[in-house]
N, C-alpha and C. Protein backbone atom coordinates (compact mmCIF):
# COMPACT_ATOMS: atom_id res chain seq x y z
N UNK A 1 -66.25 -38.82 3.92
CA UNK A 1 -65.08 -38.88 3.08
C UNK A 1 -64.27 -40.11 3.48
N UNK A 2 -63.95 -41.01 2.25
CA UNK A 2 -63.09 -42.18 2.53
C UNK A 2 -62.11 -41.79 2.66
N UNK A 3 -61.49 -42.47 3.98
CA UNK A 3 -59.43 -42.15 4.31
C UNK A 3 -58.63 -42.00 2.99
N UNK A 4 -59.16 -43.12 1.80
CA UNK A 4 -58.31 -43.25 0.92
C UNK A 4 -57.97 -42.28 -0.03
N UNK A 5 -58.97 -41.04 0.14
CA UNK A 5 -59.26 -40.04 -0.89
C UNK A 5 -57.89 -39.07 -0.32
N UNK A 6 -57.82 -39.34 0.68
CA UNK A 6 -56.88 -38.22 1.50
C UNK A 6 -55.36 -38.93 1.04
N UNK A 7 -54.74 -39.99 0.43
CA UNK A 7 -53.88 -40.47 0.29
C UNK A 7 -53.25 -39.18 -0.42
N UNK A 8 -51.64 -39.30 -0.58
CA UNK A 8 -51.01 -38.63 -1.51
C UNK A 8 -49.81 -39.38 -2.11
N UNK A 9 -49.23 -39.10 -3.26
CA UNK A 9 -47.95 -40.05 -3.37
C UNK A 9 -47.21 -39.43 -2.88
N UNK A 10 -45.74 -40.15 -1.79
CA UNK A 10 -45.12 -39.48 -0.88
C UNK A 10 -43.79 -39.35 -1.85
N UNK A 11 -43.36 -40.66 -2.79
CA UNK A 11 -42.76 -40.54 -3.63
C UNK A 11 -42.50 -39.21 -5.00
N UNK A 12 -43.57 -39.26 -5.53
CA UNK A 12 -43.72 -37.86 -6.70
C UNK A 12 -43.43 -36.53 -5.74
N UNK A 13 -43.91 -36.79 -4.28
CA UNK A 13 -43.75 -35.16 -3.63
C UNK A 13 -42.14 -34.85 -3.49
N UNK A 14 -41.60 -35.73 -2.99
CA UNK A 14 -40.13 -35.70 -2.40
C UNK A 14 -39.54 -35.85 -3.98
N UNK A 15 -39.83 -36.58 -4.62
CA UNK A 15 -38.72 -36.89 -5.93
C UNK A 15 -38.91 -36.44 -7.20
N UNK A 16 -40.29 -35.92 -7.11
CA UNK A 16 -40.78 -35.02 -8.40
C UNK A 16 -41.59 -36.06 -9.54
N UNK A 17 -42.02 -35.73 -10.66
CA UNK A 17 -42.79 -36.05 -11.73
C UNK A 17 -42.93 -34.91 -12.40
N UNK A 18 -43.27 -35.07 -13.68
CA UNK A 18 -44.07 -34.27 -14.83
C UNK A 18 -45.25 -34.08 -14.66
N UNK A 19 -45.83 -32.83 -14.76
CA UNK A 19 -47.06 -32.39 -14.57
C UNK A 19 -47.43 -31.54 -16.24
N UNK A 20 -48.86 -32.17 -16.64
CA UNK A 20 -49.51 -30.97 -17.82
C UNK A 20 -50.61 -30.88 -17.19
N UNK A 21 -51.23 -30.34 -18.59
CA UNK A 21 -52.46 -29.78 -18.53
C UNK A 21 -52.77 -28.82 -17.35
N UNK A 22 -51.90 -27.73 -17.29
CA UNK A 22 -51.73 -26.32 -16.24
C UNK A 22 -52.66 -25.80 -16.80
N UNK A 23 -53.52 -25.06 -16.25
CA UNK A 23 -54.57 -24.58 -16.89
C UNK A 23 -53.96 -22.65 -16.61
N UNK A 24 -54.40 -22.72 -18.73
CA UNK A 24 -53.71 -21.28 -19.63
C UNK A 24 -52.67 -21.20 -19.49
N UNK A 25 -51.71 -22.81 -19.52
CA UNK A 25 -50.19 -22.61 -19.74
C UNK A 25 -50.18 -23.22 -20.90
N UNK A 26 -51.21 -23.88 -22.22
CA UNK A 26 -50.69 -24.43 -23.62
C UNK A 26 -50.06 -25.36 -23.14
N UNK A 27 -48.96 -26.29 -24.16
CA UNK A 27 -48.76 -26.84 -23.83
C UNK A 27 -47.32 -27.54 -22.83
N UNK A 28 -47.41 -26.45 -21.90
CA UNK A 28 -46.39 -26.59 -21.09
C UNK A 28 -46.39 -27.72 -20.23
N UNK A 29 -45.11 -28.48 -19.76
CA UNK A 29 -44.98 -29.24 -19.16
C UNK A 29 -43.51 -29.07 -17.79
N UNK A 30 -44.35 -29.83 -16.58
CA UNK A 30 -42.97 -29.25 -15.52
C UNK A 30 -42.64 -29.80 -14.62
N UNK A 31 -41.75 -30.36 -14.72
CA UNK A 31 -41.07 -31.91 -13.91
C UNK A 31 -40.82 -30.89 -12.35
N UNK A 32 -41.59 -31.16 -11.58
CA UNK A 32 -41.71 -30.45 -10.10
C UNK A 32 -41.67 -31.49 -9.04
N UNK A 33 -41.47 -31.26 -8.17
CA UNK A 33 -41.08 -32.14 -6.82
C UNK A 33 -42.30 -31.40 -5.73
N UNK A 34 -43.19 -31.68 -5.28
CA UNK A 34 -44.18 -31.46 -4.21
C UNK A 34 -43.79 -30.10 -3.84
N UNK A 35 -44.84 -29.50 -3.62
CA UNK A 35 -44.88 -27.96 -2.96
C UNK A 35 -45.00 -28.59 -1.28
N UNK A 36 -43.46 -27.92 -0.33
CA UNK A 36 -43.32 -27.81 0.89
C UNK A 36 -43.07 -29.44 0.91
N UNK A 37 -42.37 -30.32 0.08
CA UNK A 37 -41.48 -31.19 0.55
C UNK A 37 -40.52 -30.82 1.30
N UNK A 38 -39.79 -32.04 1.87
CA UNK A 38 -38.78 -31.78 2.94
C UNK A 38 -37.81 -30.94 2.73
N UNK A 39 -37.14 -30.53 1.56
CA UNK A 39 -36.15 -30.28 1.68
C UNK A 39 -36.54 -28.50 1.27
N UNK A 40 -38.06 -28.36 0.53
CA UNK A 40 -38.77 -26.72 0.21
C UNK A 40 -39.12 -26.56 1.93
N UNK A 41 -39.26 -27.04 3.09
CA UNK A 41 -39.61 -26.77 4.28
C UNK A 41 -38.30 -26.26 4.92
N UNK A 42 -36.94 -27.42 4.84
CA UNK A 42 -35.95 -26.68 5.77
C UNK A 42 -35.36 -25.50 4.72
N UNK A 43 -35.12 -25.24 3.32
CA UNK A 43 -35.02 -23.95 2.85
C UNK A 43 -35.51 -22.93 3.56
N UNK A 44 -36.79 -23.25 3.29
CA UNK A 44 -37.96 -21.64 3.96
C UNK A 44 -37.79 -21.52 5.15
N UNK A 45 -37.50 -22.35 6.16
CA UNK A 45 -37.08 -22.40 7.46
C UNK A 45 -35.76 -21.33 7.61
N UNK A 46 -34.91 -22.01 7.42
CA UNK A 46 -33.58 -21.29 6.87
C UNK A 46 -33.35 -19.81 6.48
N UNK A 47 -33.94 -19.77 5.32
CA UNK A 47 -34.22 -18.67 4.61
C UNK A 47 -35.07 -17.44 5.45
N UNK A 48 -35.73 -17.88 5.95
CA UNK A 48 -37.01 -16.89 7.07
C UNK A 48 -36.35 -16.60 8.04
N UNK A 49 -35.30 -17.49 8.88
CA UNK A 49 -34.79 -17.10 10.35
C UNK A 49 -33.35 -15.80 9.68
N UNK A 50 -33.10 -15.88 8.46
CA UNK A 50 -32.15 -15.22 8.14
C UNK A 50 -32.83 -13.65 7.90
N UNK A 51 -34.50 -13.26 7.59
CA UNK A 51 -34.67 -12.35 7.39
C UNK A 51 -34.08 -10.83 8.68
N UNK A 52 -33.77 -9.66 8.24
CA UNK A 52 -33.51 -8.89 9.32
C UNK A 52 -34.71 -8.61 9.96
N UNK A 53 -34.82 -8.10 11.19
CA UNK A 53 -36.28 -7.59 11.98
C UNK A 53 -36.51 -6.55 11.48
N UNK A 54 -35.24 -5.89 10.89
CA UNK A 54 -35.81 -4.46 9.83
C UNK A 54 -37.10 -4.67 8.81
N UNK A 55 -37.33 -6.00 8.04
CA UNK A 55 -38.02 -6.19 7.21
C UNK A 55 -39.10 -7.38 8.09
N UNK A 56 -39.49 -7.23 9.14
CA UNK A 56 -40.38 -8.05 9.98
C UNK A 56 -41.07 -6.90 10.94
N UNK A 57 -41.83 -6.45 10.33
CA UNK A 57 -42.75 -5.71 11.11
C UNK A 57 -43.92 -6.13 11.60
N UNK A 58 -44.26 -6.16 12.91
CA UNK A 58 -45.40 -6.61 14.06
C UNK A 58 -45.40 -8.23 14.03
N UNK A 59 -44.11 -8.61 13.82
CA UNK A 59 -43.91 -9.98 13.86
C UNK A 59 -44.31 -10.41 11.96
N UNK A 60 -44.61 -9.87 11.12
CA UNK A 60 -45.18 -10.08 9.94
C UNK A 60 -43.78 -9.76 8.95
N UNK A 61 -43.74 -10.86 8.20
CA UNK A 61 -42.16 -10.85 7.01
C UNK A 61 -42.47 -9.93 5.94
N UNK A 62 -42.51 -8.87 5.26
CA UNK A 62 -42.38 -8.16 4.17
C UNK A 62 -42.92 -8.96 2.81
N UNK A 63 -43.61 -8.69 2.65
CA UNK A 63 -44.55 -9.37 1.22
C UNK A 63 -42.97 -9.71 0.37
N UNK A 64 -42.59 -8.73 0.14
CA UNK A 64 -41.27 -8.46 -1.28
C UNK A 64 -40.39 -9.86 -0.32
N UNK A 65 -40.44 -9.91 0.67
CA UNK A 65 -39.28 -10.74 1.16
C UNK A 65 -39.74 -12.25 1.26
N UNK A 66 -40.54 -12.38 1.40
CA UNK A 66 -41.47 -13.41 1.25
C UNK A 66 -41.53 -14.36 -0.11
N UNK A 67 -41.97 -13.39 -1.31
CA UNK A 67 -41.72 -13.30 -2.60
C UNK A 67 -40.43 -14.32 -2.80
N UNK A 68 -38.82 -13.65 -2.37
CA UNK A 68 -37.95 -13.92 -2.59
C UNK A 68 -37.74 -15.44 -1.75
N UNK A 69 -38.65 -15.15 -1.00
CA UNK A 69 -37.83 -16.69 -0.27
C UNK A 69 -39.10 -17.88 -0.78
N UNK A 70 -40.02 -17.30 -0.95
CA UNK A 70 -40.40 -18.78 -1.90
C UNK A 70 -40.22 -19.17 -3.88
N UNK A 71 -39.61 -18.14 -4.20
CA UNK A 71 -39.07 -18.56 -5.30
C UNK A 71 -37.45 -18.73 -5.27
N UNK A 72 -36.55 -18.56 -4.25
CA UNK A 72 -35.75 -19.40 -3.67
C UNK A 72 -35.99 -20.48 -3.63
N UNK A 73 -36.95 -20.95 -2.89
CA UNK A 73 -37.21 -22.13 -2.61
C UNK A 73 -38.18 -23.44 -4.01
N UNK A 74 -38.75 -22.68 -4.61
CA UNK A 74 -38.87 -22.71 -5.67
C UNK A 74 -38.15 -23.80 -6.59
N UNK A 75 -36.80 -22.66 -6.84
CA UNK A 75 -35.94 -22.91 -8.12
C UNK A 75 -35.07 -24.01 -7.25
N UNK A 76 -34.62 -23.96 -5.98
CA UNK A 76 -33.73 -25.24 -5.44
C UNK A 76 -34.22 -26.12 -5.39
N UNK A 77 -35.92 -26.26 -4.84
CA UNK A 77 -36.04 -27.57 -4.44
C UNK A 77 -37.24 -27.90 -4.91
N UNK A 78 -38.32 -27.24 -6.06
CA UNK A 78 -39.36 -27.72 -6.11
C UNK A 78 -39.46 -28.17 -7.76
N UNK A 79 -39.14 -26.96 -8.52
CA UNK A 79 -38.65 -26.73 -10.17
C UNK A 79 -37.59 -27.98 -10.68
N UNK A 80 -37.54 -28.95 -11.65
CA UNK A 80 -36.40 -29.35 -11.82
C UNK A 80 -36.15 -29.31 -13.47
N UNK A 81 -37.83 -28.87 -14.00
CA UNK A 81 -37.24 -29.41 -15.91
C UNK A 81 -38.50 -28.83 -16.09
N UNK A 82 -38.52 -28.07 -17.34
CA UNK A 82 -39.73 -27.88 -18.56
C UNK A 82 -39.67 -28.39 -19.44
N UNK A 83 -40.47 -28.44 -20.27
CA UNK A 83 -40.93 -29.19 -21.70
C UNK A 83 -42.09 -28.16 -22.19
N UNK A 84 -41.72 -27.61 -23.22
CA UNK A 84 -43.01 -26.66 -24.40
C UNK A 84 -42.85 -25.35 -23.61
N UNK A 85 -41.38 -25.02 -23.35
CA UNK A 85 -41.42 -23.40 -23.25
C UNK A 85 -40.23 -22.87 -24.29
N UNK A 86 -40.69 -21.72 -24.85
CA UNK A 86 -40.55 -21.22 -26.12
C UNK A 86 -39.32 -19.92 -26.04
N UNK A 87 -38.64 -19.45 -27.02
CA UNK A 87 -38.26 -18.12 -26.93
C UNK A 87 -38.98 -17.53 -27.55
N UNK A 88 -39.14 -16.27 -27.84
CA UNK A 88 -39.77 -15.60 -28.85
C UNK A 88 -40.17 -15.94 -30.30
N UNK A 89 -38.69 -16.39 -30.40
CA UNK A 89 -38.61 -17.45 -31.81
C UNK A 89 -38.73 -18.48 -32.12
N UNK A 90 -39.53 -18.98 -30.93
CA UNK A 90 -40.06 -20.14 -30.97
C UNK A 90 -39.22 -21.41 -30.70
N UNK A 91 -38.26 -21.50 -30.95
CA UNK A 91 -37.33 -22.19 -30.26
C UNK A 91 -37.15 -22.62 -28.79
N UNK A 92 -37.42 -23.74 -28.25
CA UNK A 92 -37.45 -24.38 -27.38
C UNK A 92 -35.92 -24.04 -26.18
N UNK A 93 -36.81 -23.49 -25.32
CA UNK A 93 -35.99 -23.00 -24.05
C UNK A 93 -35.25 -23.89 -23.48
N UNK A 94 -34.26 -24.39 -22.89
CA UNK A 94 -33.36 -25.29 -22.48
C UNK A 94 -33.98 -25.11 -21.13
N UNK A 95 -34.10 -25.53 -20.18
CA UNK A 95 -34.07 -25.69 -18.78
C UNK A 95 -32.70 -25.43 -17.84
N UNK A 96 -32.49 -24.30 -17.20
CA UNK A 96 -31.24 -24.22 -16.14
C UNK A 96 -32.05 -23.43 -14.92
N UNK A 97 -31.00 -23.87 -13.68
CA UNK A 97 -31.47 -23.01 -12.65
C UNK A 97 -31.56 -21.99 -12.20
N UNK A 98 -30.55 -21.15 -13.64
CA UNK A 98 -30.38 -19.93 -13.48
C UNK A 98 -31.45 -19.21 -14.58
N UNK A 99 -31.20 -19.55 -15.32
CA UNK A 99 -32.78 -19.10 -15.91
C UNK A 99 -34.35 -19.53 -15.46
N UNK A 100 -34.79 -20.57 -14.76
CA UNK A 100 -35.82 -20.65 -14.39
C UNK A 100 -35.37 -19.65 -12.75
N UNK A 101 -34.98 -19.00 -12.02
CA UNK A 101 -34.51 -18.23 -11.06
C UNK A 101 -34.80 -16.99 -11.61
N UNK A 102 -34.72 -16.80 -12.87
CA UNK A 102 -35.05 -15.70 -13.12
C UNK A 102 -36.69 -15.66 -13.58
N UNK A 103 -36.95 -16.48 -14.04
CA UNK A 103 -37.81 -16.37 -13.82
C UNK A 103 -39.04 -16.42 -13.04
N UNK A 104 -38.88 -17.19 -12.01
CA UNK A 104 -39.55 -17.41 -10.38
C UNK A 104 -39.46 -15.79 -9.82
N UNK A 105 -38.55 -15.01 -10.37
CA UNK A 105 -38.47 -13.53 -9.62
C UNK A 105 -39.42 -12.77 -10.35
N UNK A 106 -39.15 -12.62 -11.56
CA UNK A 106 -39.62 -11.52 -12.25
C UNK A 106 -41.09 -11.21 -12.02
N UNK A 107 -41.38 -9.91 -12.00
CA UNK A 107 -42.98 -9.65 -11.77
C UNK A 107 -43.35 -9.86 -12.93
N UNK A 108 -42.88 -9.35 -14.27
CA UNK A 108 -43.73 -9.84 -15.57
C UNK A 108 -43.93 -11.30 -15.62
N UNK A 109 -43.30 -12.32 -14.83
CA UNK A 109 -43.50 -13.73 -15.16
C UNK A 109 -44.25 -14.35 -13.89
N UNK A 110 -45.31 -13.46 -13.84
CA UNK A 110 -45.49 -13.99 -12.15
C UNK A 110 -46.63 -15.49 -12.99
N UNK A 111 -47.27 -15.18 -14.11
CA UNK A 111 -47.65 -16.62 -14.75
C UNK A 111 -47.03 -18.00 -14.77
N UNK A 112 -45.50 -17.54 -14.84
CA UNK A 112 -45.14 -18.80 -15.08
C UNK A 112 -44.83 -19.32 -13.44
N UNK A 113 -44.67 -18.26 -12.68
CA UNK A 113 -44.20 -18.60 -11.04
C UNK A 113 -45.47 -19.11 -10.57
N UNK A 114 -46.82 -19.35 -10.51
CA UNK A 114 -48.34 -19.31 -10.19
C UNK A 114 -48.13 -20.98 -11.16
N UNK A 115 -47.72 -21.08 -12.61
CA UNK A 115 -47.82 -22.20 -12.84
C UNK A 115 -46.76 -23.44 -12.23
N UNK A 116 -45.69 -22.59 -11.77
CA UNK A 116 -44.74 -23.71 -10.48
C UNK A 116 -45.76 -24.48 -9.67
N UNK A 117 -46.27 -23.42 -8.85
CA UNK A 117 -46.87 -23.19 -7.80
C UNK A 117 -48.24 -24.50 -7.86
N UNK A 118 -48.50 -24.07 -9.02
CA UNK A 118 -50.14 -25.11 -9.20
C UNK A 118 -49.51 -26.73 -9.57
N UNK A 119 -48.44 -26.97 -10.43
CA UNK A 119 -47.97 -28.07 -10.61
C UNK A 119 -47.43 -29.02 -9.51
N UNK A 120 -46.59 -28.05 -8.54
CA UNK A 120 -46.68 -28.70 -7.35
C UNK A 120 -47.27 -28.68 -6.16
N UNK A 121 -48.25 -28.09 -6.71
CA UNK A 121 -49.76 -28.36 -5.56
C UNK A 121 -50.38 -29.79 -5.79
N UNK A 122 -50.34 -30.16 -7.16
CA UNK A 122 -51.19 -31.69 -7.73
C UNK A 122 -50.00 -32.71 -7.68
N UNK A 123 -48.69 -32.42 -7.43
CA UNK A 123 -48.20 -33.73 -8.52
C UNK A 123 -48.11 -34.68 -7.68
N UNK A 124 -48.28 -34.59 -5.91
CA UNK A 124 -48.88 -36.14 -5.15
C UNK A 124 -49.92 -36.39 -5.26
N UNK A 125 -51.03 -35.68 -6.24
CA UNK A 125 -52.38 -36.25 -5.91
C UNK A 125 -52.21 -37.71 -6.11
N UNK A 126 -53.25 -38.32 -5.65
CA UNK A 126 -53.36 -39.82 -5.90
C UNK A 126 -54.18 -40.03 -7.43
N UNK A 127 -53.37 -40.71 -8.31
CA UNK A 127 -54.06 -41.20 -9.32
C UNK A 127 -55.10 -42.25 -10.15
N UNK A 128 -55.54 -42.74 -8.38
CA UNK A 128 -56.26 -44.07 -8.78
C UNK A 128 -57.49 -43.55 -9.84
N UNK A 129 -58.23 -42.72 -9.46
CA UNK A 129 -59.69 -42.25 -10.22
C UNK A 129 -59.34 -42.28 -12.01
N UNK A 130 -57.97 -41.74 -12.23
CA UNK A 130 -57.03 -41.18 -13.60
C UNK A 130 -57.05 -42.87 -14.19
N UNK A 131 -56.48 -43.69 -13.08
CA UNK A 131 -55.81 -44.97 -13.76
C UNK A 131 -57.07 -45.72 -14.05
N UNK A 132 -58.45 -45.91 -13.30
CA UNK A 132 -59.25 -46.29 -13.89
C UNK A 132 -60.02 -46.08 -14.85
N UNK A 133 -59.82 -45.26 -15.40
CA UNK A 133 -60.73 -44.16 -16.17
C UNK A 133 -59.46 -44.61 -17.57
N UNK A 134 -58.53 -44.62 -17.51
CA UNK A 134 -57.40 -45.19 -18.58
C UNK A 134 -57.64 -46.80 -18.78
N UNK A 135 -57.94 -47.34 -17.54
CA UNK A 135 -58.16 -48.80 -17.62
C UNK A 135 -59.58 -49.18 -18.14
N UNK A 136 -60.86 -48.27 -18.73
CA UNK A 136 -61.77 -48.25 -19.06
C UNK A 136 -62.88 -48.74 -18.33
N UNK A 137 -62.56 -48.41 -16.65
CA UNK A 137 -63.68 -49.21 -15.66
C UNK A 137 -64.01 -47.96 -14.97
N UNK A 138 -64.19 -46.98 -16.32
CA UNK A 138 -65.11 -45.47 -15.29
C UNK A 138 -66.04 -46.28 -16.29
N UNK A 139 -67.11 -45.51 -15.17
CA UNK A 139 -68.94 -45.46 -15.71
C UNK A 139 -68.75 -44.84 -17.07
N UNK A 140 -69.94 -45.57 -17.48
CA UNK A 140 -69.79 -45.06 -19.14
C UNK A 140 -71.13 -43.70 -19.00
N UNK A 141 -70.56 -42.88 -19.72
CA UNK A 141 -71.33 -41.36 -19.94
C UNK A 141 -72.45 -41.82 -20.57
N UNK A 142 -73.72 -40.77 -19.80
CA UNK A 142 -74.99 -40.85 -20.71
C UNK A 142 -74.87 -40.14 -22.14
N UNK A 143 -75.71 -40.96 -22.93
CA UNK A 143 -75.91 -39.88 -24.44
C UNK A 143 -76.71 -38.94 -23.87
N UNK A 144 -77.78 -39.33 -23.31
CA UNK A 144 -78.40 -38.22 -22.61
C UNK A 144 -79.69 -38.44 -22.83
N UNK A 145 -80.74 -37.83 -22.77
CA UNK A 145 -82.55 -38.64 -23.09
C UNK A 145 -82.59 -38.63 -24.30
């Protein structure tokens, strides 16, 4: 494996970008900042030393509490904007932190919390392979025999 494959953008992680093509989110789009950037690390830090030992059993944090502190962390520091989310009526959802908070909680929306989650898993990938392939210097596909 070349070093270079391992690159990430340090920029998009800390400062965010737009991410599509979530796969079985249509056409949703979600301006995210890196999963466990600096500022999603001292949250969860924070957030974890505050749990009680009531809810830390055998040294292990409570699933439910867990839950709460990474969609905490989530909606402060990872979430910043959607694009192509709907109401019922189809009408285009505004973006706030109090409504995407609610939704990072809810168990019926654990889809859209899983699609946080995956957007800022990719959005430092490195895009050189993307930019060549736009710049038309990928290998050209077989027709086939």
């Amino acid at each position: 494996m070349k070093l270079s494959s391992l690159k990430v953008d340090a920029a998009k992680i800390e400062g965010g970008a737009w991410v599509g093509n979530i796969p079985e989110m249509g056409d949703l789009r979600l301006k995210v900042c890196g999963l466990q950037n600096a500022r999603y690390r001292r949250l969860q830090s924070k957030l974890t030393d505050a749990i009680p030992r009531a809810k830390r059993q055998g040294g292990r944090i409570d699933p439910d509490e867990m839950d709460r502190v990474t969609a905490i962390c989530l909606r402060e520091t990872v979430l910043m904007d959607w694009s192509g989310l709907e109401n019922e009526d189809g009408s285009p959802l505004s973006y706030s932190k109090e409504v995407a908070g609610e939704y990072l909680t809810k168990p019926e929306f654990r889809r859209f919390r899983e699609a946080v989650i995956y957007a800022a898993s990719v959005v430092g990938e490195d895009d050189a392979e993307a930019d060549k392939a736009d710049e038309g210097n990928s290998p050209i596909a077989s027709a086939g025999p």
